[in-house]
N, C-alpha and C. Protein backbone atom coordinates (compact mmCIF):
# COMPACT_ATOMS: atom_id res chain seq x y z
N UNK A 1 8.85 -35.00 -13.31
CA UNK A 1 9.74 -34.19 -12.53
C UNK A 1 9.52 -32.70 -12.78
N UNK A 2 9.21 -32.11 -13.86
CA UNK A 2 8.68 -30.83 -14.42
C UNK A 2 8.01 -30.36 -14.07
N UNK A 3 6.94 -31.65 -13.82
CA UNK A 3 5.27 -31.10 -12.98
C UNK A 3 5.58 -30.54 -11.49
N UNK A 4 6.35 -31.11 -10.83
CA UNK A 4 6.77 -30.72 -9.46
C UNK A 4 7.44 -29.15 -9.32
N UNK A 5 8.61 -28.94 -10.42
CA UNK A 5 9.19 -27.97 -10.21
C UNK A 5 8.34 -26.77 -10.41
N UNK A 6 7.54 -26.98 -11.32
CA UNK A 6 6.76 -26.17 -11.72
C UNK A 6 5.80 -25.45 -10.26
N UNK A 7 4.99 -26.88 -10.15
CA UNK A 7 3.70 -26.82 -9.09
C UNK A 7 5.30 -26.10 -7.60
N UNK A 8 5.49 -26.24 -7.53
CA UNK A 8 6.39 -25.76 -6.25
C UNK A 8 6.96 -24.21 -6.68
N UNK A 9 6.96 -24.00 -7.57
CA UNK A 9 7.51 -21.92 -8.12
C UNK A 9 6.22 -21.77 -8.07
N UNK A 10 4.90 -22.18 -8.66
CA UNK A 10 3.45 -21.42 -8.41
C UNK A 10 3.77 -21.65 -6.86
N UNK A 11 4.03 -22.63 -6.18
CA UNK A 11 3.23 -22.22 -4.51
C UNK A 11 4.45 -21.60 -3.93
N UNK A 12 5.16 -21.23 -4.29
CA UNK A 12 6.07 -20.01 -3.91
C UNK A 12 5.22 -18.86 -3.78
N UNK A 13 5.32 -18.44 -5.77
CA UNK A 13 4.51 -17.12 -5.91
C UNK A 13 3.19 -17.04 -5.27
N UNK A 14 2.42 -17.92 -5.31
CA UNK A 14 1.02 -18.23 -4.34
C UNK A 14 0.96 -17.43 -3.13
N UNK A 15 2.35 -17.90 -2.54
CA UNK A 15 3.18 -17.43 -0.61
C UNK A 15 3.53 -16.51 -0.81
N UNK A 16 4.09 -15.70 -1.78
CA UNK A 16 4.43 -14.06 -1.58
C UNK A 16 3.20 -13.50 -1.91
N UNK A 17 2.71 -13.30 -2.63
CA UNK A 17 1.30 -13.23 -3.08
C UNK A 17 0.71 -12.66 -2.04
N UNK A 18 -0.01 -14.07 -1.50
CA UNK A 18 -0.79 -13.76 -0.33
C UNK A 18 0.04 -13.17 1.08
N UNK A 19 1.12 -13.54 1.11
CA UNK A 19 1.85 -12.51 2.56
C UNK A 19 1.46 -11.14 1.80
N UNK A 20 1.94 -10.48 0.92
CA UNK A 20 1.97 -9.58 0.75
C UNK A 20 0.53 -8.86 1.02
N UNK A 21 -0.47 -9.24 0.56
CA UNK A 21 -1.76 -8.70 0.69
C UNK A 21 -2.08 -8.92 2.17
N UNK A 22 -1.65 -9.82 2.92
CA UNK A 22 -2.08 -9.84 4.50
C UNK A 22 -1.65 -8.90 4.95
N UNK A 23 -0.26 -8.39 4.49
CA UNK A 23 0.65 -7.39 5.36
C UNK A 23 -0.51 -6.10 4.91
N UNK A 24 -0.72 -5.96 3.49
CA UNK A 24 -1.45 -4.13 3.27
C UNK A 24 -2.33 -4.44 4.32
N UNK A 25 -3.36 -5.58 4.33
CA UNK A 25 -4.69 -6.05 5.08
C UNK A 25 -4.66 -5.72 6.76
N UNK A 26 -3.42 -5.81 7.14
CA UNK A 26 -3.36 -5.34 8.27
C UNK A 26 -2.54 -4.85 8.99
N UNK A 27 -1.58 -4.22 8.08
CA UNK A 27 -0.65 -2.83 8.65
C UNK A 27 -1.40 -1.73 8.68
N UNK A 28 -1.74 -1.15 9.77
CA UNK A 28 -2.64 0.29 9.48
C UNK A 28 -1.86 1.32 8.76
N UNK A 29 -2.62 1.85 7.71
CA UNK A 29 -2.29 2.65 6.48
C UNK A 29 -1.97 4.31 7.43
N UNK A 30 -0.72 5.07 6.80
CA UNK A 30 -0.54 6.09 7.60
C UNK A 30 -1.57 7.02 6.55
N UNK A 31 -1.95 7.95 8.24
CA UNK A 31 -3.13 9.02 7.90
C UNK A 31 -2.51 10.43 6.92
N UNK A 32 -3.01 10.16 5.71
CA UNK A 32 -2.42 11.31 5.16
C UNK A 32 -2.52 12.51 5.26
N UNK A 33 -3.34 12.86 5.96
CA UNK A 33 -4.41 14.31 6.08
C UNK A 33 -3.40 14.80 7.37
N UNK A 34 -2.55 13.72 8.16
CA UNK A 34 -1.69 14.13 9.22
C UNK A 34 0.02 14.21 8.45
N UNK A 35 0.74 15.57 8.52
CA UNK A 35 1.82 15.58 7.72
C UNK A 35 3.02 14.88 9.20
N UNK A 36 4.24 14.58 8.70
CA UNK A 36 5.23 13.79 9.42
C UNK A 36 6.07 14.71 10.09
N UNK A 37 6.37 14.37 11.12
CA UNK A 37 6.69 15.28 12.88
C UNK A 37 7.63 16.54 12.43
N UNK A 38 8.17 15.70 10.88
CA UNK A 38 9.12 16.74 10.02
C UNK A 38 9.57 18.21 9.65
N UNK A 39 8.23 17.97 8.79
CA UNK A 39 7.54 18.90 8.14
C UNK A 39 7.72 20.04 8.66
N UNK A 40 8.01 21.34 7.79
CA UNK A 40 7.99 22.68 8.10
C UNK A 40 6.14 22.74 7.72
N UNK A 41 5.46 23.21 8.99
CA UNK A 41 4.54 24.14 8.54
C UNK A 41 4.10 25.47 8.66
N UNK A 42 3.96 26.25 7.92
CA UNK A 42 3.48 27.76 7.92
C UNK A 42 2.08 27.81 9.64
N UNK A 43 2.65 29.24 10.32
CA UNK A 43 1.98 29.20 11.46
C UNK A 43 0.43 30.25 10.57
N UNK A 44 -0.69 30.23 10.89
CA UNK A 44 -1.65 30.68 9.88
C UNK A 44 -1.87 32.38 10.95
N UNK A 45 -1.53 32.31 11.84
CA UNK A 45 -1.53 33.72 12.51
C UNK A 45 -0.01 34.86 11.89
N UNK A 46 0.97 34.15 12.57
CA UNK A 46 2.19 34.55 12.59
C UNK A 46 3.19 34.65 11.41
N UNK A 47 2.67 33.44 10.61
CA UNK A 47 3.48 33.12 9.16
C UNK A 47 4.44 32.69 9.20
N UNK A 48 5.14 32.26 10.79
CA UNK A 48 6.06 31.50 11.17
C UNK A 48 6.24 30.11 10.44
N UNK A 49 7.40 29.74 10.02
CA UNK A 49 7.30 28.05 9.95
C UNK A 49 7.49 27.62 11.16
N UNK A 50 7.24 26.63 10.83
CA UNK A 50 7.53 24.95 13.35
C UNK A 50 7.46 23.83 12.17
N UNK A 51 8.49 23.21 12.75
CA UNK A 51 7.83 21.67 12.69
C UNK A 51 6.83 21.44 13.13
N UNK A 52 6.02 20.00 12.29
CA UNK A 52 5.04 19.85 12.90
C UNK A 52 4.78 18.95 14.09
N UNK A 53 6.12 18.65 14.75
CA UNK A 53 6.87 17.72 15.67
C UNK A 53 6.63 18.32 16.57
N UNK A 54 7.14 19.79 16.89
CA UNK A 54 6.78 20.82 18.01
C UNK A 54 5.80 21.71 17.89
N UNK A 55 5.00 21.85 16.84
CA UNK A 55 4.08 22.30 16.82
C UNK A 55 2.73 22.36 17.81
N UNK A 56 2.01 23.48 18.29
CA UNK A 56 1.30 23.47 19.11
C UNK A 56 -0.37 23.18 18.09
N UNK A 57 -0.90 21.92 18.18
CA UNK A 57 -2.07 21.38 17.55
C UNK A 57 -3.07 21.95 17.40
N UNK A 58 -4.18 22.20 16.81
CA UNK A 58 -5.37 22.70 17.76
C UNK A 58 -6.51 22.00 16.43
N UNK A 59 -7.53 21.72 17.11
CA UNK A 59 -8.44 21.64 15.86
C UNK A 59 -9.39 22.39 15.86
N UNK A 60 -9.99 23.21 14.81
CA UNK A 60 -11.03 23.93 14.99
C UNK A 60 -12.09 23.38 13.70
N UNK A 61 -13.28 23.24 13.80
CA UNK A 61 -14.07 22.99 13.06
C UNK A 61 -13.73 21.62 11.87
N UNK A 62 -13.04 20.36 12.80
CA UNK A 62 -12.28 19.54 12.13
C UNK A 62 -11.64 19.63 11.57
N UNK A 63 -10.53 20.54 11.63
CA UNK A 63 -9.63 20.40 10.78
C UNK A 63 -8.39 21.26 11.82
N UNK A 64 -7.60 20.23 11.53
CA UNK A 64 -5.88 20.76 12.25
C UNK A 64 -5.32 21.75 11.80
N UNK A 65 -5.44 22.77 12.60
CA UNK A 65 -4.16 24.04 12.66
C UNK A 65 -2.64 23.88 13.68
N UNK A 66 -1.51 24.43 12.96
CA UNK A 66 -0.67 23.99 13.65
C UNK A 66 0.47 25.62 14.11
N UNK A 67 0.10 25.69 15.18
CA UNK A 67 0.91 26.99 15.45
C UNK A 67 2.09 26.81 16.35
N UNK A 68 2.62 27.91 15.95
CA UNK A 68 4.19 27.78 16.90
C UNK A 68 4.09 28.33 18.32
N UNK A 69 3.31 28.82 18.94
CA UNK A 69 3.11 29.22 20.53
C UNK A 69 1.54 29.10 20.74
N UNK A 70 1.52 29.30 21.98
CA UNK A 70 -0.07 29.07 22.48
C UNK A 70 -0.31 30.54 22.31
N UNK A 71 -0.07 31.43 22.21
CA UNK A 71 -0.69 33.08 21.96
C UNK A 71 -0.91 32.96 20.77
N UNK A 72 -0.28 32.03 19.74
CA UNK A 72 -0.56 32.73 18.03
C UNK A 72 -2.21 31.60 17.84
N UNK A 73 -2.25 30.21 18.90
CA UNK A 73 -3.37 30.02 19.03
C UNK A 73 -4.98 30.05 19.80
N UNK A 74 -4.62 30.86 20.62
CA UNK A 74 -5.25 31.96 21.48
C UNK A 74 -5.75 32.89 21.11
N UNK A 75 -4.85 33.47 19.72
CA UNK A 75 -5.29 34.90 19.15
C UNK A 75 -6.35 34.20 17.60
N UNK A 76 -6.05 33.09 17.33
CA UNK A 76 -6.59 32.41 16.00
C UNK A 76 -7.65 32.09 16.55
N UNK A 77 -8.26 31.31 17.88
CA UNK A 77 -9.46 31.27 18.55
C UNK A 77 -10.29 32.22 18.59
N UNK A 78 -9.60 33.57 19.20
CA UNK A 78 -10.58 34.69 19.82
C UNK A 78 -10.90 35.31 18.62
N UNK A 79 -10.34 35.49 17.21
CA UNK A 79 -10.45 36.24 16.27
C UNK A 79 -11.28 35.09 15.03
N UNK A 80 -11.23 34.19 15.42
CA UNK A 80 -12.63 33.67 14.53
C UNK A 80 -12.08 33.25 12.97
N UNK A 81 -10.83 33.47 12.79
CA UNK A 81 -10.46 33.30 11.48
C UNK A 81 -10.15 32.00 10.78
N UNK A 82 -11.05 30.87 11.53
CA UNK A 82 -10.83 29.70 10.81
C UNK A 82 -11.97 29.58 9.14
């Protein structure tokens, strides 16, 4: 009767076990290099903070800049300061 209770708590833990590793295996992992819609970020023209929720995107030379109007990224384009 021991042997059973036993063998049945391993194939429990066995079943969380493996759910658990299926779920990391195929929940796509959030991109860290992208901050959350939250976030105050500094505008790199203006010095403004924006969320990065309303923030106006831009990428230049792979890598995300995030400004608070289309002129402060208009003026970060034409002036070369990435």
């Amino acid at each position: 009767m021991y042997k059973i209770i036993i063998i049945l708590i391993l194939l429990i833990i066995l079943f969380y076990m493996v759910r658990r590793a299926a779920r990391a295996w195929i929940e796509p992992k959030p991109d860290e290099a992208t901050p959350g819609k939250d976030v105050m970020i500094q505008d790199p023209v203006c010095k403004t903070y924006v969320t990065t929720g309303t923030a106006i995107v831009e990428e230049v030379s792979g890598q995300k800049y995030y400004f608070c109007s289309q002129d402060c990224a208009k003026h970060f384009r034409r002036e070369g300061t990435a």
